[in-house]
C-alpha atoms as a PDB file:
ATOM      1  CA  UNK A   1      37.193  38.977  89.111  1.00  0.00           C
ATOM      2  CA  UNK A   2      40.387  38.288  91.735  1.00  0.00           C
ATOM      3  CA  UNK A   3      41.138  42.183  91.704  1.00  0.00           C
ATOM      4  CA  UNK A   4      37.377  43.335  93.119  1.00  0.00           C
ATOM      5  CA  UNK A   5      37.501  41.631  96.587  1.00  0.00           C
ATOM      6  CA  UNK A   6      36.500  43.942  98.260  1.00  0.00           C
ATOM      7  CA  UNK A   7      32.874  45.526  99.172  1.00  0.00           C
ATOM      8  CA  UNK A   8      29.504  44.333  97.422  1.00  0.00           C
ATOM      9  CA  UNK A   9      27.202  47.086  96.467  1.00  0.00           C
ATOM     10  CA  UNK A  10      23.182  46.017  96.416  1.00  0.00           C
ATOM     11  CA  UNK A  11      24.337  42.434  96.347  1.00  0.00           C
ATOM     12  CA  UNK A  12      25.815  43.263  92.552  1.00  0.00           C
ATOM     13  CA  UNK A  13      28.564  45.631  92.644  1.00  0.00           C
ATOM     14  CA  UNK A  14      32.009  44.078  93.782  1.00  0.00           C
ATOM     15  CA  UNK A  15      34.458  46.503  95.056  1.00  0.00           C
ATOM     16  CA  UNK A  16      38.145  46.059  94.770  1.00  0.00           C
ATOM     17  CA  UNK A  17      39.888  46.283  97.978  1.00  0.00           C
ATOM     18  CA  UNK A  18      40.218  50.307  98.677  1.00  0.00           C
ATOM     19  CA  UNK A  19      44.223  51.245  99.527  1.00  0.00           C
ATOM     20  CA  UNK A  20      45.703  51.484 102.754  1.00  0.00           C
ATOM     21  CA  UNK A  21      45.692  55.163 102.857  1.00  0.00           C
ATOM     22  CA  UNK A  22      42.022  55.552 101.016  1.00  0.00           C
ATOM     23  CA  UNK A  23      39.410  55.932 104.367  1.00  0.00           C
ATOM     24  CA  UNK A  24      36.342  57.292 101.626  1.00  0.00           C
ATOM     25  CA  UNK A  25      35.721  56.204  98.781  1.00  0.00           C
ATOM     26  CA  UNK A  26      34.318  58.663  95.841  1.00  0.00           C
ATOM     27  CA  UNK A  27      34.862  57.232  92.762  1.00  0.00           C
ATOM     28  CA  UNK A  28      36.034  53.117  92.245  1.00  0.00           C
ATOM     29  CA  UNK A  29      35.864  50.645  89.086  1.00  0.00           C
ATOM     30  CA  UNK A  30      33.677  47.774  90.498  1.00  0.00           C
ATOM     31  CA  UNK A  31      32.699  44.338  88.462  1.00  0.00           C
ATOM     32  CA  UNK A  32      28.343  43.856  88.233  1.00  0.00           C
ATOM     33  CA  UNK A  33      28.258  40.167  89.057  1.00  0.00           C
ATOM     34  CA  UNK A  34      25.153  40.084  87.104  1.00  0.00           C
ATOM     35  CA  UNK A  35      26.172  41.173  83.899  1.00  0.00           C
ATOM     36  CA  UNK A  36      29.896  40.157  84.204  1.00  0.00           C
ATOM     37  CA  UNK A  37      30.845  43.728  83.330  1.00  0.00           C
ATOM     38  CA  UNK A  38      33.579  46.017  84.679  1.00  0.00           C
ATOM     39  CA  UNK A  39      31.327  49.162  85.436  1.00  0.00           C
ATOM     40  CA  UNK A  40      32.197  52.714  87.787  1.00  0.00           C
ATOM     41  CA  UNK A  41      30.484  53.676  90.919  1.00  0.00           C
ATOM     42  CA  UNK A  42      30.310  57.247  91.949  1.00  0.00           C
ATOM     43  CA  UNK A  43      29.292  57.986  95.511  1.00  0.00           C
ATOM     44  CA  UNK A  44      27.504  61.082  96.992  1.00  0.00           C
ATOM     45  CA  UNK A  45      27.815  61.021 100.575  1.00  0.00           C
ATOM     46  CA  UNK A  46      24.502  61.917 102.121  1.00  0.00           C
ATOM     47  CA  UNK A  47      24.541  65.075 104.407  1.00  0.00           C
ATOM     48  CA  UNK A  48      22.370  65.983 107.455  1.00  0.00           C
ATOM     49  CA  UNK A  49      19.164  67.417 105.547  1.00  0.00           C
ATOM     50  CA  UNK A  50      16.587  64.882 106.390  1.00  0.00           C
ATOM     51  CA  UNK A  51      13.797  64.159 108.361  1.00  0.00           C
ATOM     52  CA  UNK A  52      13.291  67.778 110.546  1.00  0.00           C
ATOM     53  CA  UNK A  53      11.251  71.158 110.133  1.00  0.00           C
ATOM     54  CA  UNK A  54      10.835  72.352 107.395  1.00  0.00           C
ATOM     55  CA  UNK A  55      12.368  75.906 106.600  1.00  0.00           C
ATOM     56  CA  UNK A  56       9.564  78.369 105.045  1.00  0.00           C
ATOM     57  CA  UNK A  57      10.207  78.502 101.315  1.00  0.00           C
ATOM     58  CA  UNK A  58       9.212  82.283 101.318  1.00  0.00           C
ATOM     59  CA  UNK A  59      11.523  84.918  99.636  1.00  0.00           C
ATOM     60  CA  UNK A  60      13.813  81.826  98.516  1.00  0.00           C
ATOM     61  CA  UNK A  61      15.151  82.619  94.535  1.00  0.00           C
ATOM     62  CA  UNK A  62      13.719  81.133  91.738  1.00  0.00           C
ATOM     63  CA  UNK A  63      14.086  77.314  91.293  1.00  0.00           C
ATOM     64  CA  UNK A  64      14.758  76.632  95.391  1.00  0.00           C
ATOM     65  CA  UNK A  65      12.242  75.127  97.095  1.00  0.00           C
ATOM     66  CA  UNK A  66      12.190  74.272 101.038  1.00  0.00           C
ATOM     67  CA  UNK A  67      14.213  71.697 101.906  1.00  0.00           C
ATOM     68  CA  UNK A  68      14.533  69.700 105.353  1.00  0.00           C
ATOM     69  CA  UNK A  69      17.349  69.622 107.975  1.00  0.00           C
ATOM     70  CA  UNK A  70      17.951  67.929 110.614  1.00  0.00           C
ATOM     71  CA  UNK A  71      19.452  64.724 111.453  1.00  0.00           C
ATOM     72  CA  UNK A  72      21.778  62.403 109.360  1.00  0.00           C
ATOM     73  CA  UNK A  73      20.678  60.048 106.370  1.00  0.00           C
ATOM     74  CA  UNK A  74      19.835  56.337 108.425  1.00  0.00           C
ATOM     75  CA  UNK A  75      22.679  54.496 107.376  1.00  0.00           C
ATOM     76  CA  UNK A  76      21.275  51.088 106.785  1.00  0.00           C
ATOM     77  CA  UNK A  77      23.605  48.919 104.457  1.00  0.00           C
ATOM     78  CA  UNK A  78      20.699  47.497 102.430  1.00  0.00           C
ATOM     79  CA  UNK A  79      19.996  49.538  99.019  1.00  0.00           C
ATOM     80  CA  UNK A  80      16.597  51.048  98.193  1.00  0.00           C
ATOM     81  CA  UNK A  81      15.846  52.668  94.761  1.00  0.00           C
ATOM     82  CA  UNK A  82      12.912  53.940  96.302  1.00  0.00           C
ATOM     83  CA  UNK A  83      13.943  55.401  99.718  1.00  0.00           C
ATOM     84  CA  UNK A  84      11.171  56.677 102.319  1.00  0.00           C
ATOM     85  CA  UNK A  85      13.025  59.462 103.404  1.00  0.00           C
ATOM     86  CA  UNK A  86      11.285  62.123 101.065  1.00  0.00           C
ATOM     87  CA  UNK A  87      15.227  64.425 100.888  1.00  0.00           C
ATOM     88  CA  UNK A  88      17.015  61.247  99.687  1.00  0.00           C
ATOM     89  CA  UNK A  89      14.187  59.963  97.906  1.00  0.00           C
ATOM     90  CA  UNK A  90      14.285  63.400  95.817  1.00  0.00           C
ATOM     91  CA  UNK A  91      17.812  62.974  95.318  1.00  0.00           C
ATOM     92  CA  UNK A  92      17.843  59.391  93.823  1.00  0.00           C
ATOM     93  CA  UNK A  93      14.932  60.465  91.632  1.00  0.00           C
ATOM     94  CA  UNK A  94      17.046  63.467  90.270  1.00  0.00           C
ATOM     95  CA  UNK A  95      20.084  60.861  89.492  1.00  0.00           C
ATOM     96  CA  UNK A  96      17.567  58.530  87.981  1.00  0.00           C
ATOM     97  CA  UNK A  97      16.009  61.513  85.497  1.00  0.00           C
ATOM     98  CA  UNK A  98      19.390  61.838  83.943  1.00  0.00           C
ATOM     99  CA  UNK A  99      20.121  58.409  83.577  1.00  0.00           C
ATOM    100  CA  UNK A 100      16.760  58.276  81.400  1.00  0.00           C
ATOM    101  CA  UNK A 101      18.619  60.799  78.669  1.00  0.00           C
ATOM    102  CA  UNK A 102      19.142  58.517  75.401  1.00  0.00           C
ATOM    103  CA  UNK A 103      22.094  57.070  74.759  1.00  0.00           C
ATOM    104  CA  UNK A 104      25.001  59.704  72.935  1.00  0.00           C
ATOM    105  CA  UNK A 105      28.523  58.898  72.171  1.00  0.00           C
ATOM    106  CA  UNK A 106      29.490  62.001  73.754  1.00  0.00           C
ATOM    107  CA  UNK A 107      27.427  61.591  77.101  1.00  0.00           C
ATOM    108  CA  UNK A 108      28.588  58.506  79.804  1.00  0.00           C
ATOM    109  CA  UNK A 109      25.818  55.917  80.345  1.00  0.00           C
ATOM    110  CA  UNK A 110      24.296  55.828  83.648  1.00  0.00           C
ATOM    111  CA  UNK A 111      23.543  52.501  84.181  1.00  0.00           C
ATOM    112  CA  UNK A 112      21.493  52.266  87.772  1.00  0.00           C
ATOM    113  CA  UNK A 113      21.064  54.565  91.262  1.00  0.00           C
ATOM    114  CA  UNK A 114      20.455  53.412  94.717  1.00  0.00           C
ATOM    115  CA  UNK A 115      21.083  53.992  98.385  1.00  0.00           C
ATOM    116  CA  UNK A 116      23.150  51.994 100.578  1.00  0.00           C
ATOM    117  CA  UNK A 117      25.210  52.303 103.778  1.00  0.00           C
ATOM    118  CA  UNK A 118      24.214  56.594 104.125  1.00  0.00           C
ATOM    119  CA  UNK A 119      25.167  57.371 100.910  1.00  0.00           C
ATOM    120  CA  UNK A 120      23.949  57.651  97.294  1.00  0.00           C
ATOM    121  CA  UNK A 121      25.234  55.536  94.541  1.00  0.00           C
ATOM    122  CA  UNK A 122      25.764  56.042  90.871  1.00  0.00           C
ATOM    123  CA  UNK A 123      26.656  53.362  88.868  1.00  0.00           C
ATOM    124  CA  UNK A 124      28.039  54.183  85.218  1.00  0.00           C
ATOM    125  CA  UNK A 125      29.650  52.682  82.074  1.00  0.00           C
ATOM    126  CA  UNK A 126      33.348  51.789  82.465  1.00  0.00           C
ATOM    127  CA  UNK A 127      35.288  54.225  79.878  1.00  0.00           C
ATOM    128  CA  UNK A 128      39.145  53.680  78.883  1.00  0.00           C
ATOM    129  CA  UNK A 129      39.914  57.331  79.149  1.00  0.00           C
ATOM    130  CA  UNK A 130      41.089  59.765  81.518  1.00  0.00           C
ATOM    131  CA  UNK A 131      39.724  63.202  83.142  1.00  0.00           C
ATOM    132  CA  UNK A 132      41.208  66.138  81.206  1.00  0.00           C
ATOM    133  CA  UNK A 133      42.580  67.405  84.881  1.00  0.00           C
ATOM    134  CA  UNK A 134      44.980  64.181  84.734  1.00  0.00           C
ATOM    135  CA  UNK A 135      46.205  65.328  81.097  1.00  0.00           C
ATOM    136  CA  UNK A 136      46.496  69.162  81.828  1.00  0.00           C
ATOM    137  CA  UNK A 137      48.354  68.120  85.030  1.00  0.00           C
ATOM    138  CA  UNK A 138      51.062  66.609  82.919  1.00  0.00           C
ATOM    139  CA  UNK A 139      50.715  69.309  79.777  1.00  0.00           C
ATOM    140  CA  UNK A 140      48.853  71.780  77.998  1.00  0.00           C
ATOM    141  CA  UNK A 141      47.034  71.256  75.580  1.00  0.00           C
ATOM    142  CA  UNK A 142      47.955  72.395  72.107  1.00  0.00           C
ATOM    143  CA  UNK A 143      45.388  74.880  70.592  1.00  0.00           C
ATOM    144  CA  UNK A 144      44.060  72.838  68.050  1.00  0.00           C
ATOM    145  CA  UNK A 145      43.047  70.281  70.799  1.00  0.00           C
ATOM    146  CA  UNK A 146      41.441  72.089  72.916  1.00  0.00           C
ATOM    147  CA  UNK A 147      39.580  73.422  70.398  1.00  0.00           C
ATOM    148  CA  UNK A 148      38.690  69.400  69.634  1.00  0.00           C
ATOM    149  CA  UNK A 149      37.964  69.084  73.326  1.00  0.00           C
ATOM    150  CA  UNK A 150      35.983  72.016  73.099  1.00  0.00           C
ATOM    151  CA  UNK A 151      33.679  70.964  70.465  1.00  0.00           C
ATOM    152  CA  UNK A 152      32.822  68.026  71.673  1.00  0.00           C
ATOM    153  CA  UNK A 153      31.873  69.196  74.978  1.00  0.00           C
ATOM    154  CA  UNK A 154      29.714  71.607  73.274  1.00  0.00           C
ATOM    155  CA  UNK A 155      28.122  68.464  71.061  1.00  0.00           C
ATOM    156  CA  UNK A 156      27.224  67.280  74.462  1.00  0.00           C
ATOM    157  CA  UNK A 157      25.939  70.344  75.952  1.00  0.00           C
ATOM    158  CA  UNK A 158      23.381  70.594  72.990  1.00  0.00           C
ATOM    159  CA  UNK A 159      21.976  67.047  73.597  1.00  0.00           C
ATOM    160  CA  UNK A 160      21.374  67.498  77.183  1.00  0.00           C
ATOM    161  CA  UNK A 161      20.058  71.178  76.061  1.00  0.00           C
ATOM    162  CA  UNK A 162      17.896  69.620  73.983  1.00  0.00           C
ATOM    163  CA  UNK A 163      16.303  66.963  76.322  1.00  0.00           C
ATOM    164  CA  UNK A 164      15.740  70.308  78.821  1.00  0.00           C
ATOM    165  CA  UNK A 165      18.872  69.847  80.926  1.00  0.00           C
ATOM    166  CA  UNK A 166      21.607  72.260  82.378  1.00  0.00           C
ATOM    167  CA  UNK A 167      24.674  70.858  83.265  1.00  0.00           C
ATOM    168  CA  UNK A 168      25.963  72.324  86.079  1.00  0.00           C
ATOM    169  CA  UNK A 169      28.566  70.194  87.150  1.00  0.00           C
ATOM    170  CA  UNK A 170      31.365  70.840  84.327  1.00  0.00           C
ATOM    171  CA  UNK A 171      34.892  70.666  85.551  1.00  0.00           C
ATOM    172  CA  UNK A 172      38.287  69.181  83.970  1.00  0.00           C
ATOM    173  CA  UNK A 173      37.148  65.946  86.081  1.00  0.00           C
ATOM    174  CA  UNK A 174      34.156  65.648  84.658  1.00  0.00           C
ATOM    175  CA  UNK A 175      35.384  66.358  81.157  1.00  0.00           C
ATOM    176  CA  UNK A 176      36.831  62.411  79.658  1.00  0.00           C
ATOM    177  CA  UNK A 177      39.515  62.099  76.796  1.00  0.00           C
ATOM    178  CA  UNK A 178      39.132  58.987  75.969  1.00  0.00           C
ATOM    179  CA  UNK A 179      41.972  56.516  74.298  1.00  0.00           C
ATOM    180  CA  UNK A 180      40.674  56.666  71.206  1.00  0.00           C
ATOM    181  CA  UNK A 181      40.589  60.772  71.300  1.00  0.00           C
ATOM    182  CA  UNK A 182      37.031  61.819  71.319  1.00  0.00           C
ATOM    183  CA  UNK A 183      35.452  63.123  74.455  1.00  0.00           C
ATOM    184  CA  UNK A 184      33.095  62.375  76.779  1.00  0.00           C
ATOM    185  CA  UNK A 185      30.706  64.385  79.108  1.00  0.00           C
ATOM    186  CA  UNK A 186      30.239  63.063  82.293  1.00  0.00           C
ATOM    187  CA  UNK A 187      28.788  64.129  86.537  1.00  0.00           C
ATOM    188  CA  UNK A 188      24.891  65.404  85.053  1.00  0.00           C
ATOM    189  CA  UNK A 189      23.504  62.778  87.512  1.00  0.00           C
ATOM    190  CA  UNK A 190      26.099  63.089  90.606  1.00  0.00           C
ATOM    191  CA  UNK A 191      25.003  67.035  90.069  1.00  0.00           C
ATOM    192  CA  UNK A 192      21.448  66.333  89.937  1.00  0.00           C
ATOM    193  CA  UNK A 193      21.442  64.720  92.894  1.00  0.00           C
ATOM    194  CA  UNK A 194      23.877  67.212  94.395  1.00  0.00           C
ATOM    195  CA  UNK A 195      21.296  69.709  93.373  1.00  0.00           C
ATOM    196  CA  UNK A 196      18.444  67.824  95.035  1.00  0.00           C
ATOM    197  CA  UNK A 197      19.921  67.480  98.371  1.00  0.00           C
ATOM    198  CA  UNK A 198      20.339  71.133  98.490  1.00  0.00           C
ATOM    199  CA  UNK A 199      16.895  71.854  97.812  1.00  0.00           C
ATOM    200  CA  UNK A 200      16.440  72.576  94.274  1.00  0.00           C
ATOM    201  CA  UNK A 201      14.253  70.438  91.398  1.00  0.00           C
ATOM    202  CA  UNK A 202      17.092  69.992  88.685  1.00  0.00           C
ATOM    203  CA  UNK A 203      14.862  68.006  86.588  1.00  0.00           C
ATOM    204  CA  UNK A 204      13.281  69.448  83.180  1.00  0.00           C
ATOM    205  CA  UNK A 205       9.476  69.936  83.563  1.00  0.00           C
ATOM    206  CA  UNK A 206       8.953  68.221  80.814  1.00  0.00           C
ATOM    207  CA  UNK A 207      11.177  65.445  81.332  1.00  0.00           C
ATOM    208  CA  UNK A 208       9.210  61.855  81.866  1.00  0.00           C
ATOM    209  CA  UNK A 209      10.179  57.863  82.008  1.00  0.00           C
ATOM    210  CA  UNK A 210      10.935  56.821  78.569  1.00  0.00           C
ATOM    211  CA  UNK A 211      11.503  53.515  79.308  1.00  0.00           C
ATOM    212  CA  UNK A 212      12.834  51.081  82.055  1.00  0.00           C
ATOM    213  CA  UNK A 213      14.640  52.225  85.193  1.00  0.00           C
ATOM    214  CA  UNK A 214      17.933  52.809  84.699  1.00  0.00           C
ATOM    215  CA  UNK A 215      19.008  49.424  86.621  1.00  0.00           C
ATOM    216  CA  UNK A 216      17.319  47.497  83.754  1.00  0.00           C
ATOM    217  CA  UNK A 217      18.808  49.692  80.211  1.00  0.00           C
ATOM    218  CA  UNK A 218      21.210  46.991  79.648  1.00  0.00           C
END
């Protein structure tokens, strides 16, 4: 608990205190003072799409719809899970779709969403593993594991396929080698809501609440 004294997150999520050089944060371990857990927090920054005209959605390519522009996100520190404004609101929605995907060994847990302080917040199970960028930085990888690596991205590709989803977010950051040597698929609901601030509906047609909100699956 002594190394997260730094920022609290919806009056939960304790920060540690960022680095000297670090101005914006993206990605930081935090603790959840209410289940006495080490968890991760992804943020999306919110960008200048809300709350102005909105563009005509005629001629746009399959899947886009209009979105709004305008003026920046309010940036009130208080977190909402519900926000009013309809472009954020859309966003956190999106996030909080893929967090509803069952549980999978292969997939990272997404635990709750919110925003806070003009951003959008993605809190996630705390894995002892590192992004594959970290380990091709170092080395290659021999043939025969990336050919593990491979598989088991594709064993996560198929559940999310399955459940209606596209992952479009797959990068060696996004891809986790964990200690133990399996792997772990990871970013569907940072891309989601990516995706939704930009104006398109990431979220299968089909795809419905199966159970509590994300904030409450633990």
């Amino acid at each position: 608990m002594d190394d997260y004294a730094g920022r609290v997150l919806a009056d939960r999520y304790r920060l540690p205190l960022p680095p000297s050089d670090e101005y914006e944060l993206t990605e930081s371990p935090a603790f959840d003072t209410y289940s006495g857990q080490e968890v991760l927090v992804r943020q999306v920054p919110l960008p200048e799409v809300v709350e102005a005209e909105v563009i005509d959605a005629e001629g746009l390519p399959e899947g886009f719809t209009a979105r709004e522009r305008g003026r920046r996100a309010p940036a009130g520190r208080s977190a909402t899970r519900s926000p009013k404004d309809p472009a954020v609101r859309r966003a956190v929605e999106a996030a909080q779709a893929a967090a509803r995907i069952p549980d999978h060994p292969r997939l990272d847990q997404v635990f709750d969403v919110f925003a806070e302080g003009g951003s959008l917040w993605i809190v996630s199970e705390a894995v002892s593993a590192r992004p594959l960028s970290a380990l091709l930085a170092e080395r290659p990888l021999s043939p025969y594991r990336a050919a593990e690596v491979a598989a088991d991205v594709v064993m996560a590709l198929r559940v999310l396929h399955a459940h209606g989803w596209t992952h479009r977010n797959i990068t060696a950051r996004t891809v986790l080698v964990c200690d133990d040597g399996r792997v772990m698929l990871t970013g569907l609901a940072v891309g989601a809501a990516e995706e939704a601030l930009c104006g398109y509906d990431p979220v299968p047609a089909q795809d419905e609440p199966e159970g509590p909100p994300a904030q409450d699956r633990r």
